[in-house]
C-alpha atoms as a PDB file:
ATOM      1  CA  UNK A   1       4.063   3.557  86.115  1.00  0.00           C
ATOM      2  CA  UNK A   2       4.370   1.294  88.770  1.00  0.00           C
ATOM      3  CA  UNK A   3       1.577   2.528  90.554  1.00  0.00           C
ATOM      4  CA  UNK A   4      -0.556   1.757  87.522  1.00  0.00           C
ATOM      5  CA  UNK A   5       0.632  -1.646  87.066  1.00  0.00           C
ATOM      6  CA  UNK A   6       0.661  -2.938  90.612  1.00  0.00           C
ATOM      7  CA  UNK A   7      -2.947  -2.054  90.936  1.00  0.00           C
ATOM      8  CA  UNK A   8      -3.841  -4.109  87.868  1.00  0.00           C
ATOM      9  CA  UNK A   9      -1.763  -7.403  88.699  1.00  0.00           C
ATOM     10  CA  UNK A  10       0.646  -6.488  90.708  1.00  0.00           C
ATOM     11  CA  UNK A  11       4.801  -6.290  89.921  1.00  0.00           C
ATOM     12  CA  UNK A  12       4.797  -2.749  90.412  1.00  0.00           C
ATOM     13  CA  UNK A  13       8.260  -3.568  91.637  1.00  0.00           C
ATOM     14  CA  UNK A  14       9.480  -4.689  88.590  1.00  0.00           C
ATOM     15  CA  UNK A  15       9.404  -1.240  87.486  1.00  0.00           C
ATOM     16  CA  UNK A  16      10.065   0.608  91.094  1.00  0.00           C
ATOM     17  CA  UNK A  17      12.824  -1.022  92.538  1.00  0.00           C
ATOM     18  CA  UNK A  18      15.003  -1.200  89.770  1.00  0.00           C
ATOM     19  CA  UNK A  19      14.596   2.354  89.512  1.00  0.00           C
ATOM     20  CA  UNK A  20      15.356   3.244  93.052  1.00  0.00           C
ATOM     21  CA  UNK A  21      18.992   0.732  92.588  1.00  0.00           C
ATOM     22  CA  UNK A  22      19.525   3.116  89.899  1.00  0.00           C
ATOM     23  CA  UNK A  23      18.776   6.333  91.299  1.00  0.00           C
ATOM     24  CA  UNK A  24      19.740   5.542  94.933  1.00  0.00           C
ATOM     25  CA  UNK A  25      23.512   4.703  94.360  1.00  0.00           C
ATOM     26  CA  UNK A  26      25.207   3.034  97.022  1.00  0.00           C
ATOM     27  CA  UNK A  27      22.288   3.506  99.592  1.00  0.00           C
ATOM     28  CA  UNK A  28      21.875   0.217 101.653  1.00  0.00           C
ATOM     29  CA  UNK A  29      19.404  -2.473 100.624  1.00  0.00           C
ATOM     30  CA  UNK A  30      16.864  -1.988 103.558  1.00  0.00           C
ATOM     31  CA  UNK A  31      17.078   1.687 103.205  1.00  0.00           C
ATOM     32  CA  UNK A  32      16.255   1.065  99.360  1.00  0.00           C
ATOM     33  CA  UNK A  33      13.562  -1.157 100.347  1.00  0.00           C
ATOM     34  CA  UNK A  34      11.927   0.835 103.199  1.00  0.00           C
ATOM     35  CA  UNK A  35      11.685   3.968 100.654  1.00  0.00           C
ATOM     36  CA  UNK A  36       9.679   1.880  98.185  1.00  0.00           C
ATOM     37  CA  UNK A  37       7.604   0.506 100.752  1.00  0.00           C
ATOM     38  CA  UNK A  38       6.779   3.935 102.220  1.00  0.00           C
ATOM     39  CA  UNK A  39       5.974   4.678  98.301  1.00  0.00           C
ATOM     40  CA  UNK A  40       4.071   1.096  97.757  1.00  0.00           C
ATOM     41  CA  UNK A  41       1.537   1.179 100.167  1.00  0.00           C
ATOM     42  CA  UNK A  42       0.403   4.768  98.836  1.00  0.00           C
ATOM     43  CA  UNK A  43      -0.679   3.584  95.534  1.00  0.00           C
ATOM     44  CA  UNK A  44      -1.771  -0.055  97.279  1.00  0.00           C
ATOM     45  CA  UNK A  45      -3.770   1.633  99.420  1.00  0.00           C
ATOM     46  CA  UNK A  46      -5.710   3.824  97.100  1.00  0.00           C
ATOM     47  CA  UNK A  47      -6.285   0.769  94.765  1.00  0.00           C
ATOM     48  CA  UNK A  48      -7.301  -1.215  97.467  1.00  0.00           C
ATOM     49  CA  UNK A  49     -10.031   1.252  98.390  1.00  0.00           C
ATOM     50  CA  UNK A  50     -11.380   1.797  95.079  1.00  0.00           C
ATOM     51  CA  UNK A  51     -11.522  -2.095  94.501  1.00  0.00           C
ATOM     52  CA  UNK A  52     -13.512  -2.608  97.765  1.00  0.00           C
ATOM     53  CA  UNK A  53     -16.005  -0.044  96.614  1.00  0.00           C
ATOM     54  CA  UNK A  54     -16.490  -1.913  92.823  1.00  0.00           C
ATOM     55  CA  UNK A  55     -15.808  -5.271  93.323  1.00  0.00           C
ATOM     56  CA  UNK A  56     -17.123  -8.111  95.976  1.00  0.00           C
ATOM     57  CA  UNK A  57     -14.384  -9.524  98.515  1.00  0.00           C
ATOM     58  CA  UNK A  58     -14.195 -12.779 100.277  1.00  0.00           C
ATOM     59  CA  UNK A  59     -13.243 -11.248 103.714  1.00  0.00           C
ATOM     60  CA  UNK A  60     -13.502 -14.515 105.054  1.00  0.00           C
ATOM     61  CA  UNK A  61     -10.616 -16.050 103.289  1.00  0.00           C
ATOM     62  CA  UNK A  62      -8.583 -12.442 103.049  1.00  0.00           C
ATOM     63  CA  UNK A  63      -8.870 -10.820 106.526  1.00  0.00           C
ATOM     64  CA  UNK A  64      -7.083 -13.779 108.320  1.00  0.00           C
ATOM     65  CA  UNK A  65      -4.848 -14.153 105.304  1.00  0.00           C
ATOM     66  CA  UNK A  66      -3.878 -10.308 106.152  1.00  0.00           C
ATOM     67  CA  UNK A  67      -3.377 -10.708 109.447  1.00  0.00           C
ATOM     68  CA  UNK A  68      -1.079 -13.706 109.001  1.00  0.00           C
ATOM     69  CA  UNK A  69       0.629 -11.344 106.294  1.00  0.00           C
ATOM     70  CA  UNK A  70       1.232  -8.513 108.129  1.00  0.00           C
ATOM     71  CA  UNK A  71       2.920 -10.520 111.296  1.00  0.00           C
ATOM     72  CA  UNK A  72       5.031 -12.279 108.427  1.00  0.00           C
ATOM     73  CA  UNK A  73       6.161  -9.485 106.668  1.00  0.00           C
ATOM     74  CA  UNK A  74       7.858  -7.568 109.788  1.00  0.00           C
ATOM     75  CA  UNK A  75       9.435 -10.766 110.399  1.00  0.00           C
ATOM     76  CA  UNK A  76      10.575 -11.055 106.684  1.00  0.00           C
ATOM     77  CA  UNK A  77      11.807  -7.107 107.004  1.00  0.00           C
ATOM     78  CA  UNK A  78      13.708  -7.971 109.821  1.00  0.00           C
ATOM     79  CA  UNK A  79      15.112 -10.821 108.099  1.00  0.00           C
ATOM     80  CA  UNK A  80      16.548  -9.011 105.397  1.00  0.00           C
ATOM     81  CA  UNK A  81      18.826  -7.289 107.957  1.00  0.00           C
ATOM     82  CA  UNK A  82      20.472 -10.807 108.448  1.00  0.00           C
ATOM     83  CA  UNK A  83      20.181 -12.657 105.431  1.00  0.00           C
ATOM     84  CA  UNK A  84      21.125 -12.531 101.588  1.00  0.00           C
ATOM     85  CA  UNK A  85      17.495 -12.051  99.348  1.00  0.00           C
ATOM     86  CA  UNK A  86      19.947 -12.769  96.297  1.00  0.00           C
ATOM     87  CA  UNK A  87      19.590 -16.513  97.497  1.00  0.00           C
ATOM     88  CA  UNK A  88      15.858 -16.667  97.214  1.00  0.00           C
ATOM     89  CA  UNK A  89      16.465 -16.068  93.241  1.00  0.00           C
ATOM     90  CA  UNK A  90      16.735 -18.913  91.700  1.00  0.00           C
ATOM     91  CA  UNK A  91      13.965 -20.561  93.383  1.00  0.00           C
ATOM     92  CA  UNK A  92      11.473 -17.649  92.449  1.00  0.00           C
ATOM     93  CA  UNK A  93      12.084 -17.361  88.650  1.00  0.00           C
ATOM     94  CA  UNK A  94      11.694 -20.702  88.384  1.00  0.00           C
ATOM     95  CA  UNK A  95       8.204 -20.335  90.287  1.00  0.00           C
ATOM     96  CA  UNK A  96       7.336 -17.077  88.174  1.00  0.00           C
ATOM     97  CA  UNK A  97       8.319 -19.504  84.890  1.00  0.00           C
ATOM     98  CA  UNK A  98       5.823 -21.556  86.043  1.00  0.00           C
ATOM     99  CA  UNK A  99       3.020 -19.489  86.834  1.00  0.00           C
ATOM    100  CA  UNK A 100       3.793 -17.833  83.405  1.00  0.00           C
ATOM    101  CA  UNK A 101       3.575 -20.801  81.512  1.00  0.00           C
ATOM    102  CA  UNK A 102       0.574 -22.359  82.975  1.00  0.00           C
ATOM    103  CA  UNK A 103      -1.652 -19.015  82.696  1.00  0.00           C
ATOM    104  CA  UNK A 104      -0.323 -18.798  79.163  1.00  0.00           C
ATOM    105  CA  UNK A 105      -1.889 -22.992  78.572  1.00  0.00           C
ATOM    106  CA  UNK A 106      -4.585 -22.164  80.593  1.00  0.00           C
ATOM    107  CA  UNK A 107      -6.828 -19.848  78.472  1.00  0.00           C
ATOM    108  CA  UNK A 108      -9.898 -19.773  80.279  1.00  0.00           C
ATOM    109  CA  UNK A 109      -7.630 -19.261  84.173  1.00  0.00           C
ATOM    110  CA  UNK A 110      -9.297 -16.317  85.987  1.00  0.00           C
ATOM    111  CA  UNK A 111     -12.761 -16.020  83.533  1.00  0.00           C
ATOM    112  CA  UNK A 112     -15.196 -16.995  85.948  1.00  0.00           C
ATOM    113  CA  UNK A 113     -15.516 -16.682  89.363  1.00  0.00           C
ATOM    114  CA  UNK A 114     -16.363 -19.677  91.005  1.00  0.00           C
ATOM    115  CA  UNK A 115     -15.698 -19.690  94.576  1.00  0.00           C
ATOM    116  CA  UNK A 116     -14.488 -24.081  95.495  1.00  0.00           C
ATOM    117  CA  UNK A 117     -13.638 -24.120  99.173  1.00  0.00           C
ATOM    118  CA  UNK A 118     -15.197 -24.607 102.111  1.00  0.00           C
ATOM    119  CA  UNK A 119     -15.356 -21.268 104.250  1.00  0.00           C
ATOM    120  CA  UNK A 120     -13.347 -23.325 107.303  1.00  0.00           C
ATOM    121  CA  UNK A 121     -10.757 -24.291 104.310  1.00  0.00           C
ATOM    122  CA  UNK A 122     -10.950 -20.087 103.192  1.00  0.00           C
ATOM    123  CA  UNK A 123      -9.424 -19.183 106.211  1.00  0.00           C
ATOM    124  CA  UNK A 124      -6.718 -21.964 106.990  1.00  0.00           C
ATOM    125  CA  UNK A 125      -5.652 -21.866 103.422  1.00  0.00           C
ATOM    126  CA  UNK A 126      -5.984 -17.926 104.276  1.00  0.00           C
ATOM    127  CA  UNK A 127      -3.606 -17.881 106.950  1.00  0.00           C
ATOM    128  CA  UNK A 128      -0.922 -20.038 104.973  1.00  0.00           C
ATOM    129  CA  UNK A 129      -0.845 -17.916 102.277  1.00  0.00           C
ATOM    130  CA  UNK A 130      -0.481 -14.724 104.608  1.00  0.00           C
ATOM    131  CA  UNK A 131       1.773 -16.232 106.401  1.00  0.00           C
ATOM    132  CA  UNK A 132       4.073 -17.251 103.411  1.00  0.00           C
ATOM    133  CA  UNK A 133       3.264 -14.102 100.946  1.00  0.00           C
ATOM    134  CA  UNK A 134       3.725 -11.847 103.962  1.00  0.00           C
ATOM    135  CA  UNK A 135       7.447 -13.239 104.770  1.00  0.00           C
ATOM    136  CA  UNK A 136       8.374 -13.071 101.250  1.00  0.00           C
ATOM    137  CA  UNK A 137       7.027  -9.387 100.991  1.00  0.00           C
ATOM    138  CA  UNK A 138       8.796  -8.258 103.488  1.00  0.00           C
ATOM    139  CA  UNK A 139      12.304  -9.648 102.844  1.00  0.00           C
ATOM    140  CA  UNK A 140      12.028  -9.174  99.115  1.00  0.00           C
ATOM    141  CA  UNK A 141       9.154  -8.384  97.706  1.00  0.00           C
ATOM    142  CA  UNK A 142       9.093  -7.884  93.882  1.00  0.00           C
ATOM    143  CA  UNK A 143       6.295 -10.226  92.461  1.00  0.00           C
ATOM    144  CA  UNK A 144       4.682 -10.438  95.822  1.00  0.00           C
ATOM    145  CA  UNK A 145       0.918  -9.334  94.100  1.00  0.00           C
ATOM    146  CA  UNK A 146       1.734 -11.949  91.083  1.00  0.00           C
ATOM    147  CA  UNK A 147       2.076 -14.751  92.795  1.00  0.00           C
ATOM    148  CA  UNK A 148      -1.482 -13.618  95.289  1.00  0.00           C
ATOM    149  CA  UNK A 149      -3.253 -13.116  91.913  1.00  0.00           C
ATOM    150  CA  UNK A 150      -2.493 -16.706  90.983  1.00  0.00           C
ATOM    151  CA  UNK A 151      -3.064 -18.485  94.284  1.00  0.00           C
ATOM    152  CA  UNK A 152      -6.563 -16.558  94.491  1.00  0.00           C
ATOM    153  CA  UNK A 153      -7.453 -17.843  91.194  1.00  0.00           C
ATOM    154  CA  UNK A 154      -5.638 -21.305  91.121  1.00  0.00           C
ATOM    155  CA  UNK A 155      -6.417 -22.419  94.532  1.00  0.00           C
ATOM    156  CA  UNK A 156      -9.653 -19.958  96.070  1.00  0.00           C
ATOM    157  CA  UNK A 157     -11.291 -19.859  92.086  1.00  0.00           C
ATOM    158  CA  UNK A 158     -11.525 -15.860  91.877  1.00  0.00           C
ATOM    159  CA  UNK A 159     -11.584 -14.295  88.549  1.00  0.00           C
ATOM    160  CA  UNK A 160      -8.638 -11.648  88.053  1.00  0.00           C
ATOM    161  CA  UNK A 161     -10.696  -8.812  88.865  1.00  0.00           C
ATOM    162  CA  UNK A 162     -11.949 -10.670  92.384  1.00  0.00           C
ATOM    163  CA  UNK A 163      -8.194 -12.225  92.964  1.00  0.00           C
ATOM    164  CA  UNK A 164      -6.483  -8.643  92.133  1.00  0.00           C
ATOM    165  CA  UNK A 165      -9.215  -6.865  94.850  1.00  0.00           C
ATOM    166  CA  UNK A 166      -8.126  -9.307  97.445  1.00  0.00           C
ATOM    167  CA  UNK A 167      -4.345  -8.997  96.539  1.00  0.00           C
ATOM    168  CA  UNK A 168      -4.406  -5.564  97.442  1.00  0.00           C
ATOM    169  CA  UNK A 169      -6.180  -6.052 101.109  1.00  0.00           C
ATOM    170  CA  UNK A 170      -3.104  -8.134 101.515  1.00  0.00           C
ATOM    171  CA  UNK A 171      -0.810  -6.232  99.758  1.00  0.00           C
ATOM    172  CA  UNK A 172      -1.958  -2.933 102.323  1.00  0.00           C
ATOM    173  CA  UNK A 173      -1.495  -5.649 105.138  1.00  0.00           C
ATOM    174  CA  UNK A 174       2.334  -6.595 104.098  1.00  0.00           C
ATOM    175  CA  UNK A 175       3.263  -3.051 103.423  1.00  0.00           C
ATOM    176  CA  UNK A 176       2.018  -1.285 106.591  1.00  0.00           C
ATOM    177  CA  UNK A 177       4.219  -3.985 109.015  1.00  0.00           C
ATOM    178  CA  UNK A 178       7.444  -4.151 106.756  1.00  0.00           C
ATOM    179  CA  UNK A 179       7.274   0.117 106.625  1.00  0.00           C
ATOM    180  CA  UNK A 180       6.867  -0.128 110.498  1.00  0.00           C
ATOM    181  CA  UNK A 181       9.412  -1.589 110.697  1.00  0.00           C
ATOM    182  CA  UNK A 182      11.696   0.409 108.070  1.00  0.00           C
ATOM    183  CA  UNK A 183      10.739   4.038 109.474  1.00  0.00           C
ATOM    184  CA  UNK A 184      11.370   2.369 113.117  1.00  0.00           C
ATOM    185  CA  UNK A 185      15.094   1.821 111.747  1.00  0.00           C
ATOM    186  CA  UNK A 186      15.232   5.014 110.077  1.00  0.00           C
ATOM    187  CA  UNK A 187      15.545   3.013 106.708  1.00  0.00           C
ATOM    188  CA  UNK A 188      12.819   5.373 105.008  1.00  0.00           C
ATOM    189  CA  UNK A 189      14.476   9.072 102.410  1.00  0.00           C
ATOM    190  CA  UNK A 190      10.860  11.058 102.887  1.00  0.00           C
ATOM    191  CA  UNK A 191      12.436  13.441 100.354  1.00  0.00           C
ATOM    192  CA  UNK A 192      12.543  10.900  97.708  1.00  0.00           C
ATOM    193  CA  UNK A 193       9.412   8.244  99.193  1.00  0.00           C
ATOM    194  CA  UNK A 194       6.716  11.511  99.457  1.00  0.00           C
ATOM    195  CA  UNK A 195       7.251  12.785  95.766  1.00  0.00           C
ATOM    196  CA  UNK A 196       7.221   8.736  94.746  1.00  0.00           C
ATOM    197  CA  UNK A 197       4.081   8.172  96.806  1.00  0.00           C
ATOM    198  CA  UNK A 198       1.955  10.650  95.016  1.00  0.00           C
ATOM    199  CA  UNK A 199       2.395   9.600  91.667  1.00  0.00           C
ATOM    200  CA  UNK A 200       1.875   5.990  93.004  1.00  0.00           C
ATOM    201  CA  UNK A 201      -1.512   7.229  94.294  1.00  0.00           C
ATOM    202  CA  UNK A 202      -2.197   8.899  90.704  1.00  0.00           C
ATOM    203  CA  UNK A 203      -1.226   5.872  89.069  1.00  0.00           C
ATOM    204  CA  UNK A 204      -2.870   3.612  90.845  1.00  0.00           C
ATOM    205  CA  UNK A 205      -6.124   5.268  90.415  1.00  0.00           C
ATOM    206  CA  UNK A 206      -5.643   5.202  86.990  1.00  0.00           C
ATOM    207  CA  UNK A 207      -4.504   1.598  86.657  1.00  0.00           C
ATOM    208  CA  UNK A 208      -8.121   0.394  88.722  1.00  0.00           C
ATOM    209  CA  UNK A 209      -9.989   2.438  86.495  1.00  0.00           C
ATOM    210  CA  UNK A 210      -8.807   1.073  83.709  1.00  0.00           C
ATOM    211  CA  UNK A 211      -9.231  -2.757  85.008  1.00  0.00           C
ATOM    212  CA  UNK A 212     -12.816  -1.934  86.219  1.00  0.00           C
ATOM    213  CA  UNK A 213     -13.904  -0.877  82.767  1.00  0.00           C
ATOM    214  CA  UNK A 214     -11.503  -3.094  80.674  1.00  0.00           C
ATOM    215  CA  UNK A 215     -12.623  -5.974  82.470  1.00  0.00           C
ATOM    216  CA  UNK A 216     -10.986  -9.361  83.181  1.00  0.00           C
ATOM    217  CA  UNK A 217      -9.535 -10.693  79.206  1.00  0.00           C
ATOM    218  CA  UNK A 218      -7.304  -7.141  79.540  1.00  0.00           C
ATOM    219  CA  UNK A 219      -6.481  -8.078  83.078  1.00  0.00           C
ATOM    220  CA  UNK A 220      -5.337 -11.439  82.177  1.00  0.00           C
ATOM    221  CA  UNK A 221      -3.047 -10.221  78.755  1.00  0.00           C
ATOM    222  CA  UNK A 222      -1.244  -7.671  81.292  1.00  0.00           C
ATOM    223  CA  UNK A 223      -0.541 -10.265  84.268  1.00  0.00           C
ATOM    224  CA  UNK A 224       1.271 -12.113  81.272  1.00  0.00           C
ATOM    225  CA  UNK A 225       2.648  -9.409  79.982  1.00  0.00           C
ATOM    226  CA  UNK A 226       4.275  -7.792  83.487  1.00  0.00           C
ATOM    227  CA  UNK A 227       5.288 -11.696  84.224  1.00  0.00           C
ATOM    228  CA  UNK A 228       7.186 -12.124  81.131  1.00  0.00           C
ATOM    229  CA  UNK A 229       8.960  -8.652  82.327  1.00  0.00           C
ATOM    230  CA  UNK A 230       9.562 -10.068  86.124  1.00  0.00           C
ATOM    231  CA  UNK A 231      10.752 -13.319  84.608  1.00  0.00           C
ATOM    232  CA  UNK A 232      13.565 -11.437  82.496  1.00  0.00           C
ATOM    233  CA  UNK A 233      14.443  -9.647  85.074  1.00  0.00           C
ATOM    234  CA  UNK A 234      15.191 -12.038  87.399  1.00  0.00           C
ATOM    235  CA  UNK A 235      16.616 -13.789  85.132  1.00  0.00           C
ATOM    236  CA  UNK A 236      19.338 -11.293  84.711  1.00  0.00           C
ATOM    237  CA  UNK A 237      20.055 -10.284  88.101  1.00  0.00           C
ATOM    238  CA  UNK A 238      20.490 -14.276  88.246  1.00  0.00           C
ATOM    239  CA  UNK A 239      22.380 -15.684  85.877  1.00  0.00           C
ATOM    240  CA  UNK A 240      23.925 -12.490  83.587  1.00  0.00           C
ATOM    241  CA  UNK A 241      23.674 -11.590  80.313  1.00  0.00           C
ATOM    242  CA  UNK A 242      25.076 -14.662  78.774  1.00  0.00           C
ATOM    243  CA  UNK A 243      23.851 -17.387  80.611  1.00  0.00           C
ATOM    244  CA  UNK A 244      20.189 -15.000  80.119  1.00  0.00           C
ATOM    245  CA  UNK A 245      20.715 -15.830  76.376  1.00  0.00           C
ATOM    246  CA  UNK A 246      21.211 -19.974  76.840  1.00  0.00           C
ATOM    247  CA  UNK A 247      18.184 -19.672  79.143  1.00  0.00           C
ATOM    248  CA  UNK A 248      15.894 -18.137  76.400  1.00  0.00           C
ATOM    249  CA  UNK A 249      17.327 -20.482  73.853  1.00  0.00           C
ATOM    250  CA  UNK A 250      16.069 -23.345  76.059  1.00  0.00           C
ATOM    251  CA  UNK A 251      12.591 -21.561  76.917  1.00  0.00           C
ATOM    252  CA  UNK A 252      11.918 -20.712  73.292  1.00  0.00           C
ATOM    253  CA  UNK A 253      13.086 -24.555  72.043  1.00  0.00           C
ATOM    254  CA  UNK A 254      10.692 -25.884  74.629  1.00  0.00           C
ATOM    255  CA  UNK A 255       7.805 -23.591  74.005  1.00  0.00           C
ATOM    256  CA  UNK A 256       8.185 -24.395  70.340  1.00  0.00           C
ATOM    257  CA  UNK A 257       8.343 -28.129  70.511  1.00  0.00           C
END
């Protein structure tokens, strides 16, 4: 499952790593983390190559933006060694609310592909978004290929079959440096991350076919659809169960006025 979501619009970890909390009792975050990386990059991968055979990529706006990801990312794995990712969630539902909310106004967002920077502004713009996507992935991670799919679009002007393509290079690029740096610190269960990594492969196969013939309006209704799921999740993990409800009340009063 999360290897077939992921590959469409990413937030595979919406489904993965609440699974591995739940099946991985008391095993320490980075060892939690470094088995669903090891698991990740299997399905990323295999989307990633089956998007690069289909689909067109900028690789002069995504190749530095991987590079600048994949230094970031071991940085942000070593990171979560020393630092709480709980405080990081208030900030990013409220960014995930927002995404949400304008892709929801913004009907035609990720239709057409229309290209609207320079190829010098591709690659700086590139390399802060690497930089910045890559630390995140790597000391936290769930919503990581969201949040690419909407900067592609939003700021590059890829539609969400070109912006999920060039998600994936990056996503390969953040995966590959945090694992390094998880199986380095023996933060990896191969009995549990091999099994997972298969089916993420199957999934994700099945999750690019389905974009590829589907086309961008189903790509669109799902990145809403696995936001919505992201944004309820965090959420909960944030504020509970009962301050959850008051924060729907609000959402649903606003959306409604």
């Amino acid at each position: 499952m999360a290897g077939f979501i992921d590959s469409v619009v990413g937030g595979g970890g919406l489904i993965q790593l609440p699974a591995l909390l739940v099946f991985l009792p008391g095993a320490p975050l980075p060892t939690v983390f470094g088995t669903g990386k090891f698991a990740g990059i299997a399905g990323t991968t295999a989307a990633m190559v089956r998007y690069v055979r289909t689909v067109e990529i900028n690789y002069r706006a995504i190749l530095p933006a991987a590079g600048a990801a994949f230094l970031f990312s071991f940085l942000g794995a070593r990171a979560l060694s020393h630092l709480d990712a709980n405080l990081l969630k208030p900030l990013i539902l409220l960014l995930l609310i927002l995404v949400a909310i304008y892709t929801f106004i913004k009907k035609d967002f990720g239709s057409l592909h229309a290209p609207r920077l320079t190829e010098q502004k591709e690659r700086v713009y590139g390399l802060l978004i690497g930089a910045s996507i890559g630390f995140y992935d790597g000391f936290f991670g769930p919503g990581t290929g969201s949040f690419l799919i909407f900067i592609f679009i939003g700021v590059f002007g890829f539609n969400f079959l070109a912006a999920s393509a060039a998600a994936k290079v990056i996503n390969v690029a953040t995966n590959l440096s945090a694992l390094l740096y998880f199986g380095y610190k023996g933060y990896i269960l191969y009995d549990v991350a091999v099994p997972m990594a298969v089916c993420s492969i199957i999934g994700s196969q099945l999750g690019t076919r389905t974009a590829l013939k589907r086309g961008v309006g189903f790509v669109r209704i799902l990145f809403l659809i696995v936001m919505s799921g992201i944004i309820l999740r965090f959420a909960y993990d944030t504020f509970g169960g009962q301050q959850l409800a008051q924060v729907t009340s609000m959402v649903k009063a606003w959306v409604l006025r």
